[in-house]
N, C-alpha and C. Protein backbone atom coordinates (compact mmCIF):
# COMPACT_ATOMS: atom_id res chain seq x y z
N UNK A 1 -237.25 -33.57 20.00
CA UNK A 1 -236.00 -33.29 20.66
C UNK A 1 -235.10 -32.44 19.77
N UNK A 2 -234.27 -31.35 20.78
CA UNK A 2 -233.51 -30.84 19.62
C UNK A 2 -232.01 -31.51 19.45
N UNK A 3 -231.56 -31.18 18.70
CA UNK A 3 -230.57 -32.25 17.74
C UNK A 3 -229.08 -31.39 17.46
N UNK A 4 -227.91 -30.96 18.19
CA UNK A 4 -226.50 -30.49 17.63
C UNK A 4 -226.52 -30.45 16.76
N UNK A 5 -226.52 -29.80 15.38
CA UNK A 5 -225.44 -30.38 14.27
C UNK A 5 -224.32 -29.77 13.76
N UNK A 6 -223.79 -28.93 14.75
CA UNK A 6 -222.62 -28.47 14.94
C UNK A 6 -221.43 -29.70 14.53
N UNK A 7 -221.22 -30.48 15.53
CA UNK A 7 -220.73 -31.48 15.25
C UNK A 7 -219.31 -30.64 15.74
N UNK A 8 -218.03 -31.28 15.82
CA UNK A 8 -216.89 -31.16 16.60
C UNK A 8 -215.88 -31.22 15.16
N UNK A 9 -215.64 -30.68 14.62
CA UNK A 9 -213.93 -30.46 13.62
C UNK A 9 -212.88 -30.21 14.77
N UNK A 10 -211.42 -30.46 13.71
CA UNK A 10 -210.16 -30.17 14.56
C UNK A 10 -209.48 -29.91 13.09
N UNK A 11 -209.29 -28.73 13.47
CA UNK A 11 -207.96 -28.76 12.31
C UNK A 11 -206.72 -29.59 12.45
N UNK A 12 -206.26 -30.14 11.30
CA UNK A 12 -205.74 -31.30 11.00
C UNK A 12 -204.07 -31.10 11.65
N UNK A 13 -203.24 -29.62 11.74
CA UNK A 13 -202.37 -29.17 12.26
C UNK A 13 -202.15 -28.05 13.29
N UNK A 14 -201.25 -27.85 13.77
CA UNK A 14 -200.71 -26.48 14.50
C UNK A 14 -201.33 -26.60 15.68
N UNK A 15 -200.89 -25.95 16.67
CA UNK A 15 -201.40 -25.78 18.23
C UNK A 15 -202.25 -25.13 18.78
N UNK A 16 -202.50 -23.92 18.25
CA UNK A 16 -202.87 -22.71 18.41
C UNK A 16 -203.25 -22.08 17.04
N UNK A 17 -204.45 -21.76 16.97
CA UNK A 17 -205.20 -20.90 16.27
C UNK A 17 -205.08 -19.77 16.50
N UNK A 18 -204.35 -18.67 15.61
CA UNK A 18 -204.21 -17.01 15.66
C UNK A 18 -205.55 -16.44 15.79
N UNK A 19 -206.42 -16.66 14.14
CA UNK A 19 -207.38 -16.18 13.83
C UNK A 19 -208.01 -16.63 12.98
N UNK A 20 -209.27 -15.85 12.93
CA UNK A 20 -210.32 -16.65 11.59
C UNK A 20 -210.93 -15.44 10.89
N UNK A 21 -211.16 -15.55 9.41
CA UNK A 21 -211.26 -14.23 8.61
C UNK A 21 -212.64 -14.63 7.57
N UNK A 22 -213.85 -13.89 8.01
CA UNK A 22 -215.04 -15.11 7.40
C UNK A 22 -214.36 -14.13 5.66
N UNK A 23 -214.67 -14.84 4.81
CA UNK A 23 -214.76 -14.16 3.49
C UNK A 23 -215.76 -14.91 2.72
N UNK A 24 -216.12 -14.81 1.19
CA UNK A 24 -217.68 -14.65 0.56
C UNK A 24 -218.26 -15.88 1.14
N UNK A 25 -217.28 -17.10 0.71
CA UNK A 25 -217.89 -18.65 0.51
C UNK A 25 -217.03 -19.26 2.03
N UNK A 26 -216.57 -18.99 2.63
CA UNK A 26 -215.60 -19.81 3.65
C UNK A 26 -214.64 -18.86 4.73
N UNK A 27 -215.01 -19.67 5.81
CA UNK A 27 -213.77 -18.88 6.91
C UNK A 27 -212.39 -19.40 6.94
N UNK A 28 -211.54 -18.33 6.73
CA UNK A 28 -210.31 -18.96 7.03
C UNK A 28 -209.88 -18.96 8.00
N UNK A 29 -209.31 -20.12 8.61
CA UNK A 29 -208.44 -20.22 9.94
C UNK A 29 -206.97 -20.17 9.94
N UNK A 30 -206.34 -19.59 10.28
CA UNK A 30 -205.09 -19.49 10.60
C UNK A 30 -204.29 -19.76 11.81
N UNK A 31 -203.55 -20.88 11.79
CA UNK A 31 -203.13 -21.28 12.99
C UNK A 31 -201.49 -20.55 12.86
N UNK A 32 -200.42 -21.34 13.82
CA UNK A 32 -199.31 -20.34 13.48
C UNK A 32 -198.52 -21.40 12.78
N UNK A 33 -198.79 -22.07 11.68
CA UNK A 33 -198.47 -22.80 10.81
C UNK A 33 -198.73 -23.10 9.68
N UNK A 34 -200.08 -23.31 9.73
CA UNK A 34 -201.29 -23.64 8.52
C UNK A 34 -202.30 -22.59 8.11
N UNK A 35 -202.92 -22.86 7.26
CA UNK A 35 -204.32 -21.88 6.85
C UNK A 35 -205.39 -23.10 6.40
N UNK A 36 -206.41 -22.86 6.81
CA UNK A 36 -207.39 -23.72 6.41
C UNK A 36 -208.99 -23.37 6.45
N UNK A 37 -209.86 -23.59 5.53
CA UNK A 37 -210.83 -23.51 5.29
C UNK A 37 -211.90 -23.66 5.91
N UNK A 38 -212.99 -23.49 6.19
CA UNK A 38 -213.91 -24.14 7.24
C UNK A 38 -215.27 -23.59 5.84
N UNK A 39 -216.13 -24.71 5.41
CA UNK A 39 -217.26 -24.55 4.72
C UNK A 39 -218.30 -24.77 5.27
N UNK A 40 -219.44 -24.31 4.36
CA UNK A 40 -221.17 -25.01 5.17
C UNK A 40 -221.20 -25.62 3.80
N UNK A 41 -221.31 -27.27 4.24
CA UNK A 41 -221.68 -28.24 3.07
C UNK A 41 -222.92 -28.34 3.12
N UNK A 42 -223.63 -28.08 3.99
CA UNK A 42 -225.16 -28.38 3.51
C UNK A 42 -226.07 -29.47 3.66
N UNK A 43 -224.88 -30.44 3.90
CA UNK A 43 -225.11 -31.85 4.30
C UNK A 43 -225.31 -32.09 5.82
N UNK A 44 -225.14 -33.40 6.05
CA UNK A 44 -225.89 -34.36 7.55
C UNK A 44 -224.69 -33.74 8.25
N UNK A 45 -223.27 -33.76 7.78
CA UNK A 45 -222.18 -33.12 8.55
C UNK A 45 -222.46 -31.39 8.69
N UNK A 46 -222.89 -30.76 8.00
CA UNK A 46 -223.37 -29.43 8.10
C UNK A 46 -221.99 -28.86 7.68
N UNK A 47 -220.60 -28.35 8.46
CA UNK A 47 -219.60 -27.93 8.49
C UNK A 47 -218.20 -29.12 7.64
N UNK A 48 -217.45 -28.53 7.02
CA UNK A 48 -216.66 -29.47 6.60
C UNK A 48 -215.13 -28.12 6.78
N UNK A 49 -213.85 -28.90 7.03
CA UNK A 49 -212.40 -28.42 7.52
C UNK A 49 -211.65 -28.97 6.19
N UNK A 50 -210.89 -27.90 5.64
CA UNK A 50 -210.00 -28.21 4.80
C UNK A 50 -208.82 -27.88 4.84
N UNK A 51 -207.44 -28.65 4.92
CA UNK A 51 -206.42 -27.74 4.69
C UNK A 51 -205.71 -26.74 3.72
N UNK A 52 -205.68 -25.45 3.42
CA UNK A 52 -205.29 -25.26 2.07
C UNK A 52 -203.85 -24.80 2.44
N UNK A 53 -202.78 -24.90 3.12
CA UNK A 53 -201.66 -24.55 2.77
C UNK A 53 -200.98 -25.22 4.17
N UNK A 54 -200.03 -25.20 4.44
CA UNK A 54 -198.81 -25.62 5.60
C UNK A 54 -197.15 -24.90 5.64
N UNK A 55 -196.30 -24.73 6.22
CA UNK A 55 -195.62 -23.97 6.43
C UNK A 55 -195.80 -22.65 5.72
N UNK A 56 -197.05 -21.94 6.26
CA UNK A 56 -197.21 -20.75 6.17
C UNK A 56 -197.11 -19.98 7.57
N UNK A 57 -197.27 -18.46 7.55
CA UNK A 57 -197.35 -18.11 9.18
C UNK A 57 -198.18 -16.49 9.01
N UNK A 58 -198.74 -16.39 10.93
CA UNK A 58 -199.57 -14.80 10.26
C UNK A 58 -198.75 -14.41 11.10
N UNK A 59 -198.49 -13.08 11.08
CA UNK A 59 -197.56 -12.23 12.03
C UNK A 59 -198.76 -11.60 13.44
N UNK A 60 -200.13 -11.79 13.45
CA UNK A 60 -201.20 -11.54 14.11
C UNK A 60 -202.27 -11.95 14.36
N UNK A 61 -202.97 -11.81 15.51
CA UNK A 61 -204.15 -12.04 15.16
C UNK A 61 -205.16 -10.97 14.35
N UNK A 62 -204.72 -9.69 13.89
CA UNK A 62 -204.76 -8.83 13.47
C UNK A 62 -204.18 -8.46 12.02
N UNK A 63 -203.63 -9.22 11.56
CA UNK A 63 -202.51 -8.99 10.65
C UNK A 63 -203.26 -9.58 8.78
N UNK A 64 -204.56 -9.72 8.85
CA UNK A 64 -204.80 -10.42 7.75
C UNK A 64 -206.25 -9.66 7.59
N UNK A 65 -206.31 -9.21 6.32
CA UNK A 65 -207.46 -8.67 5.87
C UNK A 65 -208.41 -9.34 4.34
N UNK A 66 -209.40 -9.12 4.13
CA UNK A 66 -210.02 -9.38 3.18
C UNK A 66 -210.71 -8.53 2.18
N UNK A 67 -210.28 -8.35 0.71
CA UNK A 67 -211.10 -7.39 0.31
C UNK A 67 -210.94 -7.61 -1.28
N UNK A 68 -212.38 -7.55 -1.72
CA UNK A 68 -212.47 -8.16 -3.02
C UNK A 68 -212.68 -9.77 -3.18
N UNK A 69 -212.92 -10.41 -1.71
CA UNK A 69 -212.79 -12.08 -1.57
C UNK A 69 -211.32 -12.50 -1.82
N UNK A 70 -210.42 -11.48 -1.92
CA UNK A 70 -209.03 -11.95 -1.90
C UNK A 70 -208.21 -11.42 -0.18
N UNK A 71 -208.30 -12.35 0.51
CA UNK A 71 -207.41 -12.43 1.86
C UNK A 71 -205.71 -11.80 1.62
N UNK A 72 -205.26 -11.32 2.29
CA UNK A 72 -204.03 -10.75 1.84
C UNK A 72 -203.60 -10.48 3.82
N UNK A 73 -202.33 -11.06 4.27
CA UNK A 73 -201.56 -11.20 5.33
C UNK A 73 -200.20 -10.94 5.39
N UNK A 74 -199.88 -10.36 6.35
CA UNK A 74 -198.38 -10.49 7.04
C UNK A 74 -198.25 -11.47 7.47
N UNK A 75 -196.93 -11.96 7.07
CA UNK A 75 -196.66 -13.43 7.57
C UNK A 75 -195.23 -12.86 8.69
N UNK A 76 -194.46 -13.87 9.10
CA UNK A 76 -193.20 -13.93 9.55
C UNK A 76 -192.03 -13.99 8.65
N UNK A 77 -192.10 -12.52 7.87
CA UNK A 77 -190.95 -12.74 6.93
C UNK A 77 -191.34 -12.55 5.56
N UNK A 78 -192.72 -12.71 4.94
CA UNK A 78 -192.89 -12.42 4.00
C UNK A 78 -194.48 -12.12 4.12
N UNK A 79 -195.19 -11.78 2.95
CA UNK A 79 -196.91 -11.75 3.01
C UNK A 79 -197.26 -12.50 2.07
N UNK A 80 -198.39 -12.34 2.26
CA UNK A 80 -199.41 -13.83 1.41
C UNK A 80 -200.55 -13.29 0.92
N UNK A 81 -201.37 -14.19 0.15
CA UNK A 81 -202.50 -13.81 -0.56
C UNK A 81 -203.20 -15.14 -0.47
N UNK A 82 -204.42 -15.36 -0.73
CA UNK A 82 -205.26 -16.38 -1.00
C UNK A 82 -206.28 -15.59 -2.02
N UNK A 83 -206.45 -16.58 -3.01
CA UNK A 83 -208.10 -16.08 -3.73
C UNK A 83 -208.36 -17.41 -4.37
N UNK A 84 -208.03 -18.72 -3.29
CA UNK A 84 -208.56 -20.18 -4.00
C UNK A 84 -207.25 -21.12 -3.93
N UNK A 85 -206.22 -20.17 -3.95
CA UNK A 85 -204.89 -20.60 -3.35
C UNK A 85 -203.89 -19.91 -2.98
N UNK A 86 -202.90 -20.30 -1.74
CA UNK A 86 -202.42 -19.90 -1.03
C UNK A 86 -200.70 -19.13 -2.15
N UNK A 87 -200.44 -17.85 -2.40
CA UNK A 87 -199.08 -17.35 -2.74
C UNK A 87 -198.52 -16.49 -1.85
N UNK A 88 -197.04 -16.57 -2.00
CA UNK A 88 -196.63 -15.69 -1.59
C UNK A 88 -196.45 -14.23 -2.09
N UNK A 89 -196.38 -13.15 -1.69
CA UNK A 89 -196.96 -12.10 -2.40
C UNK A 89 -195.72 -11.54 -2.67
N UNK A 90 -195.44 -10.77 -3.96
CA UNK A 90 -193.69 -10.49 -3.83
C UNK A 90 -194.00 -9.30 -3.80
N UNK A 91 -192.62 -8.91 -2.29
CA UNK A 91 -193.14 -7.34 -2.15
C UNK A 91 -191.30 -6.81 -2.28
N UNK A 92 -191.24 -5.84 -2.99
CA UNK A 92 -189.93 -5.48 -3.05
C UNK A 92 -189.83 -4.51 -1.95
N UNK A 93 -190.25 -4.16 -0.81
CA UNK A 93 -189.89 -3.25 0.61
C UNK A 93 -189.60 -4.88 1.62
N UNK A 94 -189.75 -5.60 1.34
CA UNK A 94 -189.66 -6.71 2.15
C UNK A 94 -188.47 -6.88 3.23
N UNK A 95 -187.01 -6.60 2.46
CA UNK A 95 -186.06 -6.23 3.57
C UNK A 95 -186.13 -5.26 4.55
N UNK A 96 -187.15 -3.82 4.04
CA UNK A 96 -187.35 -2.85 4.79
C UNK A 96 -187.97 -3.21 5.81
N UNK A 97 -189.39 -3.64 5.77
CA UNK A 97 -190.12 -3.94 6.42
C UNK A 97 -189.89 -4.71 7.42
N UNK A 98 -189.58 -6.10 7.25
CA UNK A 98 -188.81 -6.59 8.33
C UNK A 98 -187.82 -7.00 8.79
N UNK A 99 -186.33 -5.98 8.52
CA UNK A 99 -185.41 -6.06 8.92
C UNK A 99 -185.96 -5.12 9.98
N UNK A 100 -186.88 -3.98 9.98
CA UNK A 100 -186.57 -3.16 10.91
C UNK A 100 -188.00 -3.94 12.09
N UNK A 101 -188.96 -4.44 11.39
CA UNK A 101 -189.78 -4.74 12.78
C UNK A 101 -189.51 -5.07 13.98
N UNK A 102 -190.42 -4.70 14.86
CA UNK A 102 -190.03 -5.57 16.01
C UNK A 102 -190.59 -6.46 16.38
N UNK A 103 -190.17 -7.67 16.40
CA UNK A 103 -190.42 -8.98 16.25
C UNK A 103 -191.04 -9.08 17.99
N UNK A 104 -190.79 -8.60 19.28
CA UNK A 104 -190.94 -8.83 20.27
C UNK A 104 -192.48 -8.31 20.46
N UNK A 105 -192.89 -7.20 19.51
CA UNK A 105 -194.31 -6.35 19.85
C UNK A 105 -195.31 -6.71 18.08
N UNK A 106 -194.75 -8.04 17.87
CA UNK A 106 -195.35 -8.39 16.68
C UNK A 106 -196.94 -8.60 16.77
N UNK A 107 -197.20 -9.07 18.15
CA UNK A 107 -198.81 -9.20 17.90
C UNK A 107 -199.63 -7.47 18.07
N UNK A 108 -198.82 -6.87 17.89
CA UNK A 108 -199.19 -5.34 17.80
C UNK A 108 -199.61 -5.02 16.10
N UNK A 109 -199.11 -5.96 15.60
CA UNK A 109 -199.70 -5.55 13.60
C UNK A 109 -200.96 -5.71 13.96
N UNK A 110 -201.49 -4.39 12.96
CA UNK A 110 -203.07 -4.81 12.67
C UNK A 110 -202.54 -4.14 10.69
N UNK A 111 -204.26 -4.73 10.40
CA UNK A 111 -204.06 -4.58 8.80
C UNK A 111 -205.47 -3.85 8.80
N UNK A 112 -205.61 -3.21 7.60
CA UNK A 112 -206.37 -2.54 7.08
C UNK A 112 -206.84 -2.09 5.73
N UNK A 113 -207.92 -1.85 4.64
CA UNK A 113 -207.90 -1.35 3.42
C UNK A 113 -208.45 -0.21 3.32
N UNK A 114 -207.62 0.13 1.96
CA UNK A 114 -208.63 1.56 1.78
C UNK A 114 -208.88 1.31 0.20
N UNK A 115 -210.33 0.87 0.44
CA UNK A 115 -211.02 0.44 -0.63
C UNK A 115 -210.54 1.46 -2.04
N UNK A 116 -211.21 2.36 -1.76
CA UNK A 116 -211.05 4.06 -2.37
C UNK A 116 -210.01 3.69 -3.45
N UNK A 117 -208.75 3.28 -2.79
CA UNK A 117 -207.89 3.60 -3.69
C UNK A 117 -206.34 2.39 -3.53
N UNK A 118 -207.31 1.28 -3.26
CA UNK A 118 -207.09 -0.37 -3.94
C UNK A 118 -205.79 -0.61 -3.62
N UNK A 119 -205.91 -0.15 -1.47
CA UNK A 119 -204.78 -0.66 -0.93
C UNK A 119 -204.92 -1.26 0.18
N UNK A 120 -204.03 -2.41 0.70
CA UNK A 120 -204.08 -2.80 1.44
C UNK A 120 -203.15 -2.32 2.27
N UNK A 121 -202.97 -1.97 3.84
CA UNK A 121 -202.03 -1.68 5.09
C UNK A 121 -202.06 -2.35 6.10
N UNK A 122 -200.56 -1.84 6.58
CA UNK A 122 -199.98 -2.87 7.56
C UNK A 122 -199.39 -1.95 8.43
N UNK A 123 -199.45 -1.45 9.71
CA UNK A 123 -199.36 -0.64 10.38
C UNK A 123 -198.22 -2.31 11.81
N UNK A 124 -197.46 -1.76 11.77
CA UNK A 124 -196.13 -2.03 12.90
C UNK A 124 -195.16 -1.88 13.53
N UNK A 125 -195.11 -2.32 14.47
CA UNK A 125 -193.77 -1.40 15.22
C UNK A 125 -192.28 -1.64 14.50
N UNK A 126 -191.80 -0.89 14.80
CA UNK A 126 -190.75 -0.79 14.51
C UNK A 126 -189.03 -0.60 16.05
N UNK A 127 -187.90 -1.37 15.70
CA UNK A 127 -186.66 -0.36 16.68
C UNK A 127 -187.61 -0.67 17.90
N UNK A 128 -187.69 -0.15 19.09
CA UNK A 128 -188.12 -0.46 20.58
C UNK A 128 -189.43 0.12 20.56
N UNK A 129 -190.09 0.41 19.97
CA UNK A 129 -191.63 1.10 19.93
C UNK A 129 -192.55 -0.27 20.25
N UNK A 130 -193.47 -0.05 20.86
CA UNK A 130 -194.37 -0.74 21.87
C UNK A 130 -195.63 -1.26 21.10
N UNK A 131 -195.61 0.06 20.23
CA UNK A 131 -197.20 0.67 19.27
C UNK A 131 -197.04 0.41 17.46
N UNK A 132 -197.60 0.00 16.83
CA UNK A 132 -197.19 0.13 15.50
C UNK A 132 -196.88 1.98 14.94
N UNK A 133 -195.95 1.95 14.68
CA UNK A 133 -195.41 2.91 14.41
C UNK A 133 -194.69 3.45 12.63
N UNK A 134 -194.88 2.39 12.00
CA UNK A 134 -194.46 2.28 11.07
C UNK A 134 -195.70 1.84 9.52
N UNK A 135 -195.52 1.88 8.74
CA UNK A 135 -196.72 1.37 7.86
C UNK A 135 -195.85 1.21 6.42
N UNK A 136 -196.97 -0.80 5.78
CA UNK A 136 -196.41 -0.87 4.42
C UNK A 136 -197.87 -0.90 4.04
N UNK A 137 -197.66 -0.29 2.60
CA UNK A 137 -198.89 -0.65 1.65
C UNK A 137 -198.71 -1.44 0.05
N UNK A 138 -199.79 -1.83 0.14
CA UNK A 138 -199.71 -2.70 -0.76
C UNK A 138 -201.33 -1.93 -1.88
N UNK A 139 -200.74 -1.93 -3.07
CA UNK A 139 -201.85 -1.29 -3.60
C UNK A 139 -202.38 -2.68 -5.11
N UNK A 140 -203.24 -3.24 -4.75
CA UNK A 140 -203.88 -4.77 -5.50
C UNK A 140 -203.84 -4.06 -6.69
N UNK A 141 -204.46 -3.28 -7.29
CA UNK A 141 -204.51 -2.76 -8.89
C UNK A 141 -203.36 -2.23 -9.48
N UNK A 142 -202.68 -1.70 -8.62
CA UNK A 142 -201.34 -1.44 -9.28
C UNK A 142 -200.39 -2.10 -9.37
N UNK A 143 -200.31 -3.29 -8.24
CA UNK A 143 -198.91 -4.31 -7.58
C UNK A 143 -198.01 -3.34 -7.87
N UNK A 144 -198.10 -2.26 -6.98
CA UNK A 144 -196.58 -1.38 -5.74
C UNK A 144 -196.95 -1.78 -5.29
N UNK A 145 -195.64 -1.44 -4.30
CA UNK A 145 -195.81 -0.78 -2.47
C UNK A 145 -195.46 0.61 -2.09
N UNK A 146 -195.60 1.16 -1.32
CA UNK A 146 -195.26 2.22 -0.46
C UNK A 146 -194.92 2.19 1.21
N UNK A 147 -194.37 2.70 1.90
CA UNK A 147 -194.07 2.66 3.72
C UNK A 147 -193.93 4.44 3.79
N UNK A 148 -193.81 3.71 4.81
CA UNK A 148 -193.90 5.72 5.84
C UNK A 148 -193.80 5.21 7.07
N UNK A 149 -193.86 6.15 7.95
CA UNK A 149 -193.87 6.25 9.46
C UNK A 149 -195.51 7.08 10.04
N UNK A 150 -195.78 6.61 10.47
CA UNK A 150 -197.33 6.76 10.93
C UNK A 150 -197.85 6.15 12.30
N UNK A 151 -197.81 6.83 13.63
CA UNK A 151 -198.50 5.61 14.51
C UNK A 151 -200.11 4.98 14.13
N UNK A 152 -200.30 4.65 13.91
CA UNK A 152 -201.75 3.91 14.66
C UNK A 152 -202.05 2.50 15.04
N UNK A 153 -203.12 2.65 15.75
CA UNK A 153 -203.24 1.44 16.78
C UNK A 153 -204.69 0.61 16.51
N UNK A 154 -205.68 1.40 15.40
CA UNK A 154 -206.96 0.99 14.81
C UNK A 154 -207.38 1.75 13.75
N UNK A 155 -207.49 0.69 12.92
CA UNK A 155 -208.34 1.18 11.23
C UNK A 155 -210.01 0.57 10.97
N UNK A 156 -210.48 0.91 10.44
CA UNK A 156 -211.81 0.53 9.83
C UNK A 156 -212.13 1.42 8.58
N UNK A 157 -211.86 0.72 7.04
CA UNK A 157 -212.27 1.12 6.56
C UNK A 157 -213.84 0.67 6.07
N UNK A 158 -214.87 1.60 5.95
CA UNK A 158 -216.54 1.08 5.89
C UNK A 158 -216.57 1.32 4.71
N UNK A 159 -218.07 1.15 3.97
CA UNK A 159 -219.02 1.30 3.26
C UNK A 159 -219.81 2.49 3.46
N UNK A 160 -219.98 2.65 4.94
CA UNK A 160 -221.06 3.60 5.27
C UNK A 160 -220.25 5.32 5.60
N UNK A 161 -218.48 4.93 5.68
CA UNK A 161 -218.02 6.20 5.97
C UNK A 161 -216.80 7.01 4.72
N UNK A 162 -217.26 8.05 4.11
CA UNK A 162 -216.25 8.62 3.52
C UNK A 162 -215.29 8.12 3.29
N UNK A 163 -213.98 7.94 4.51
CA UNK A 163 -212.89 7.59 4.54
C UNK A 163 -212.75 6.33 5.59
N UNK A 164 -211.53 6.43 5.35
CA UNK A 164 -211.08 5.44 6.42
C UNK A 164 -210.66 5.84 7.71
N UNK A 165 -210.81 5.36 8.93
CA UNK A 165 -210.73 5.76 10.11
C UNK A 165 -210.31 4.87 10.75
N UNK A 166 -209.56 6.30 11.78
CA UNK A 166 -207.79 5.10 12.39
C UNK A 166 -207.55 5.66 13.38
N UNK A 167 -207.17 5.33 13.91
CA UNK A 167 -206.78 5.56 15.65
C UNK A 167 -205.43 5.85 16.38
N UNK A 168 -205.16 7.13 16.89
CA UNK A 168 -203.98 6.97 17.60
C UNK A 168 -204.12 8.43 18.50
N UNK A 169 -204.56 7.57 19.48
CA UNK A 169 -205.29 8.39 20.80
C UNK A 169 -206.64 9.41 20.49
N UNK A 170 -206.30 9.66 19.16
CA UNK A 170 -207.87 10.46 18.98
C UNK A 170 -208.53 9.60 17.43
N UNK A 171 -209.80 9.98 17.44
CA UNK A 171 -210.07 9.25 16.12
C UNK A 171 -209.26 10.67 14.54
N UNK A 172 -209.12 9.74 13.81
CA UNK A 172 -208.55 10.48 12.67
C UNK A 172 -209.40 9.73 11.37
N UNK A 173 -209.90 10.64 10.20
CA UNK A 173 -210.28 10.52 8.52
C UNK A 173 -208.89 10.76 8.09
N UNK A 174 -208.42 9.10 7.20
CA UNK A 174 -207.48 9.40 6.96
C UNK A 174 -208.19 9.78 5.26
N UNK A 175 -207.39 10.55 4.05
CA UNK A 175 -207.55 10.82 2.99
C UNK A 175 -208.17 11.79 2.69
N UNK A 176 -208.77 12.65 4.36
CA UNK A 176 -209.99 13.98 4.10
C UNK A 176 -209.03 14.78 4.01
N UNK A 177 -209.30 15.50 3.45
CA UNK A 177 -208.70 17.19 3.55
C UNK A 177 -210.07 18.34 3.65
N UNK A 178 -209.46 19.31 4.21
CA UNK A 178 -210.40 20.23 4.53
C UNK A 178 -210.86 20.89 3.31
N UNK A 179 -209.76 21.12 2.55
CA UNK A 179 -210.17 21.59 1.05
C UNK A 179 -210.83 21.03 -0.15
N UNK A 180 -211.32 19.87 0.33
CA UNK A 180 -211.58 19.51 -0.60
C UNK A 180 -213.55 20.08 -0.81
């Protein structure tokens, strides 16, 4: 006979689950409160649920990326990091950023890296715009930031492509130049 061993978890808080972000050893779940772990123990339970943080928040289901096994998010008000534990990330554009968002077209953040050159982005609306329209970066090797104004609406940075590629009504290489 075959045998479940899925087995049924509940995360221990929050109502609603945003999203889940697999990274090396564990998926993270993000509800709109908590962050928590989900492992393969290996054992008769197979799956095991951990909480690793509480009054935290993601600004998306889109809004949280992974790179280097270090998770890095927009929250509601500030951003975050995980690499084993949950910080808050200190970003000095922070008043910029979201004094001007728009909080009404917030599930419009998406995030993105550009490996290349050891940054993380945050593409959002801004003032009455519908579309993310605005962008912060965060660069891990240097700890800056930078913003600009930029629409896009989809990133993927690969392994398999040159650059990074982003979306706003047509596909775009962001970082190519023709001269080069």
């Amino acid at each position: 006979p075959s045998h479940d061993t899925a087995g049924f978890l509940r995360v221990s808080r929050g109502s609603e689950i945003v999203c889940g972000v697999v990274t090396r050893q564990e998926t993270l779940i993000f509800t709109q409160a908590t962050l928590s772990s989900l492992q393969f123990l290996g054992t008769a339970d197979v799956f095991g649920i951990q909480e690793l943080a509480d009054n935290i928040s993601v600004a998306s289901s889109q809004a949280v990326v992974v790179v280097n096994n270090v998770a890095y998010w927009m929250g509601r008000g500030k951003f975050y990091t995980y690499s084993g534990r949950v910080d808050t990330l200190p970003c000095t554009l922070r008043n910029h950023v979201f004094g001007n968002l728009n909080y009404e077209q917030a599930d419009q953040i998406i995030s993105g890296t550009n490996e290349r050159w050891n940054e993380v982005w945050w593409f959002y609306p801004t003032g009455n715009s519908t579309v993310p329209n605005a962008y912060v970066i965060y660069n891990y090797a240097e700890q800056i930031w930078y913003y600009g104004t930029m629409t896009r609406t989809a990133w993927l940075d690969s392994p398999l492509k040159a650059y990074p590629l982003a979306i706003n009504g047509a596909y775009l290489y962001h970082e190519y130049r023709d001269w080069e």
